[in-house]
Protein backbone atom coordinates (compact mmCIF):
# COMPACT_ATOMS: atom_id res chain seq x y z
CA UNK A 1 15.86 3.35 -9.52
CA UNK A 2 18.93 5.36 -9.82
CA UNK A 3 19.23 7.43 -6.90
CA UNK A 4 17.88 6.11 -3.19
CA UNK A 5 18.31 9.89 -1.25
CA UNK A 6 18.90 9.29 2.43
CA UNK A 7 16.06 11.76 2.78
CA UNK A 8 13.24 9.23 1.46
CA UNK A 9 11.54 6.38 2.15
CA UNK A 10 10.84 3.87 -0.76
CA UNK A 11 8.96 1.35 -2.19
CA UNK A 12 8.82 -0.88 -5.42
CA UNK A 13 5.48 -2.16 -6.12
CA UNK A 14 5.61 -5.00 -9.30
CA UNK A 15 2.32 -5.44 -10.95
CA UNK A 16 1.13 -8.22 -13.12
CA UNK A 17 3.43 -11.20 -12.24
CA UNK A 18 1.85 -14.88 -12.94
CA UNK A 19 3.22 -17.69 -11.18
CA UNK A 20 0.70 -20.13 -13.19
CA UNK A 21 2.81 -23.41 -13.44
CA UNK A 22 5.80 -22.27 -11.81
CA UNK A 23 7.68 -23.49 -8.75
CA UNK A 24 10.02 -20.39 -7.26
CA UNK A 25 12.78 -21.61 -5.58
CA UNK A 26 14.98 -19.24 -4.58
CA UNK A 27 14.41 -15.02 -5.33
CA UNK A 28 17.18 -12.69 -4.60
CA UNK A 29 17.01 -8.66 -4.82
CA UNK A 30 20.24 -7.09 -6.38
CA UNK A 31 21.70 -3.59 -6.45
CA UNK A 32 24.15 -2.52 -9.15
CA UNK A 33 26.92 -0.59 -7.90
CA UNK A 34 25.46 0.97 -5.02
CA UNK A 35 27.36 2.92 -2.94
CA UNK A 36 27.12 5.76 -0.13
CA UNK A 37 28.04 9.20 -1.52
CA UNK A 38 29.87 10.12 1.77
CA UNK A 39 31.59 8.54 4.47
CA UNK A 40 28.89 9.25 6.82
CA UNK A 41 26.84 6.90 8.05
CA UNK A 42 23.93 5.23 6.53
CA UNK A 43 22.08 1.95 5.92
CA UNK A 44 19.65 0.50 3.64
CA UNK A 45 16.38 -0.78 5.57
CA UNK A 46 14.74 -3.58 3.41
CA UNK A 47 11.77 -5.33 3.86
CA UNK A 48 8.76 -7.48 2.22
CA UNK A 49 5.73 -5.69 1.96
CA UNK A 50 2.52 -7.27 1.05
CA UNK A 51 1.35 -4.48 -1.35
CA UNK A 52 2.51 -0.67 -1.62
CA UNK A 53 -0.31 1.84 -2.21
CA UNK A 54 1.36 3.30 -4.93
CA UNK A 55 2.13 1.01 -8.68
CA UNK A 56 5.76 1.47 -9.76
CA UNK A 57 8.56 3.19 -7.48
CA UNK A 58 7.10 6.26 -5.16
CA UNK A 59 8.97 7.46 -2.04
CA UNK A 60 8.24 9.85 0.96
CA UNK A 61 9.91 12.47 2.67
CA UNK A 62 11.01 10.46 5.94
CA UNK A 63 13.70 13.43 6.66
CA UNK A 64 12.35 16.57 6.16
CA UNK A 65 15.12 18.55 7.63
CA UNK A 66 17.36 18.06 4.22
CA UNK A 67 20.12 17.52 6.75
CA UNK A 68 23.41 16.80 5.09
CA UNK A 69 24.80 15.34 6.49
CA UNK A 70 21.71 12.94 7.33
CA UNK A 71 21.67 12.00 10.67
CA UNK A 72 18.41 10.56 10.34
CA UNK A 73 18.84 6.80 10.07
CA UNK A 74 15.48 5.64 11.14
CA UNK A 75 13.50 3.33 9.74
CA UNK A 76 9.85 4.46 8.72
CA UNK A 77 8.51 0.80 8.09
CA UNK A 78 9.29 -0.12 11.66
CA UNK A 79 8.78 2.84 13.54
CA UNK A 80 5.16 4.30 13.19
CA UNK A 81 6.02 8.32 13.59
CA UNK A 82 4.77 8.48 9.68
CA UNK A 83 2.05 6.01 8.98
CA UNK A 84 -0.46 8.36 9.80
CA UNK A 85 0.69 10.76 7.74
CA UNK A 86 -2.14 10.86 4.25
CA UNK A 87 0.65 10.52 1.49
CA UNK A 88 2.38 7.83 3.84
CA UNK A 89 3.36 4.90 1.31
CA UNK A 90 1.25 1.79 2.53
CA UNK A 91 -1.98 1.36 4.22
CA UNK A 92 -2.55 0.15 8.28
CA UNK A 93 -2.38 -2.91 8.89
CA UNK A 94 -0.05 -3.89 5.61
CA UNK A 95 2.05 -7.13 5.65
CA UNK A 96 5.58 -6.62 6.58
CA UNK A 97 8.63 -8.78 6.41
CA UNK A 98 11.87 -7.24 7.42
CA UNK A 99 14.24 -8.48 5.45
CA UNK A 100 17.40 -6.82 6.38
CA UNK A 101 19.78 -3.63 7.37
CA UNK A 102 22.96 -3.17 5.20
CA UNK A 103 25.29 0.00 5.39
CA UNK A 104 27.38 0.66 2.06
CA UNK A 105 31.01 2.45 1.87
CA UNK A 106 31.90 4.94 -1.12
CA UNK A 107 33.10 2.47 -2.91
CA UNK A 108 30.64 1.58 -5.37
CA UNK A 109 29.62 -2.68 -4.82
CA UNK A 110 27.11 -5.29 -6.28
CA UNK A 111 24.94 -6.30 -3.45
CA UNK A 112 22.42 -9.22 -3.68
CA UNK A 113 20.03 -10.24 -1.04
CA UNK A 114 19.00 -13.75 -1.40
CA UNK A 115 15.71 -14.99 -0.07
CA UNK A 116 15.41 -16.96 2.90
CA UNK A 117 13.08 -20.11 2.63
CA UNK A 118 11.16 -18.94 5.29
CA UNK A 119 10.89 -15.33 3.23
CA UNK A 120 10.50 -16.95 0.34
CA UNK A 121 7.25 -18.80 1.99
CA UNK A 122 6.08 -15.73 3.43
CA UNK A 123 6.46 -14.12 -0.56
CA UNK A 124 4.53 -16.89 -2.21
CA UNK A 125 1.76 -16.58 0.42
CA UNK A 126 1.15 -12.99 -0.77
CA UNK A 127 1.90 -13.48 -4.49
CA UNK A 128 -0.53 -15.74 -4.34
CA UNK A 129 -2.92 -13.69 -2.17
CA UNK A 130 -2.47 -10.43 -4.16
CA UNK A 131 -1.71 -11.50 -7.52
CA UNK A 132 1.10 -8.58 -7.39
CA UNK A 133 4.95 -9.03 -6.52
CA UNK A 134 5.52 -7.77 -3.39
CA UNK A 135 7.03 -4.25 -2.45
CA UNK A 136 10.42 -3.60 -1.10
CA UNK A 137 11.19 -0.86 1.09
CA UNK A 138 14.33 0.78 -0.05
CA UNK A 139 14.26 3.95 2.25
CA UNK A 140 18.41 5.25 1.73
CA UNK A 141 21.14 4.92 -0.32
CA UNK A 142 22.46 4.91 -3.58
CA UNK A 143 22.29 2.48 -6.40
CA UNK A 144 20.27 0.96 -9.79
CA UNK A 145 17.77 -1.89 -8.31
CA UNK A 146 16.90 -4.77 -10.18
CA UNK A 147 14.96 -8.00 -8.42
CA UNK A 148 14.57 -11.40 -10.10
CA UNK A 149 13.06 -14.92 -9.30
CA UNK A 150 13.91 -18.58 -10.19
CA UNK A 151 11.84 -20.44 -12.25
């Protein structure tokens, strides 16, 4: 992911992970110089999903105005206003974990959010449920994603 657009709402759906003979003790989701591109506001709305509907990273229009600049700051995985919608990005009744809101300056930073144990719980439950990594809602900013797991 190389560009989160403040007009979008993401998710990140990893397929194929096997956890056969491992313990996972800690997980942590990191950005690579993410930054806002204006000194507007803005945040990054994360959360745990159990399962997105879509493999890969796919994202919906959550501010259709094209507002710049966006003064739309609402987040889609909490409020409902979309999940009716046919091309909305995870089915009724999906698993949800929020994990947290984090606003970003210009100045480009490496942010890491680290797991709690009770998140971490609430992860292995569904990894182990779906067979799939869990999504992460990534519905603004800007930034390269990368997520990784302890052995």
């Amino acid at each position: 992911m190389n560009d989160l657009d403040h007009h979008l709402a993401c998710t990140w759906r990893l397929n194929n992970i096997s956890l056969s003979g491992m313990a996972i003790t800690s997980a942590s989701l990191t950005f690579t110089n993410i930054s806002n591109w204006d000194t507007n506001p803005n945040v990054l709305h994360m959360h745990l999903l159990d399962t997105a509907i879509n493999p890969g990273v796919a994202s919906f229009v959550d501010d259709p105005t094209g507002s710049v600049p966006v003064v739309e700051l609402t987040d889609d995985f909490i409020s409902t206003r979309y999940h009716g919608d046919s091309k909305w990005l995870v089915k009724k009744g999906t698993g949800d974990t929020f994990l947290a809101d984090k606003s970003f300056t210009t100045t480009s930073v490496n942010y890491t959010y680290n797991f709690t144990a009770s998140q971490l719980q609430t992860g292995l439950v569904i990894l182990r449920r779906t067979a799939t990594l869990p999504s992460v809602s990534i519905p603004t900013a800007t930034s390269s994603t990368t997520a990784s797991s302890s052995p």
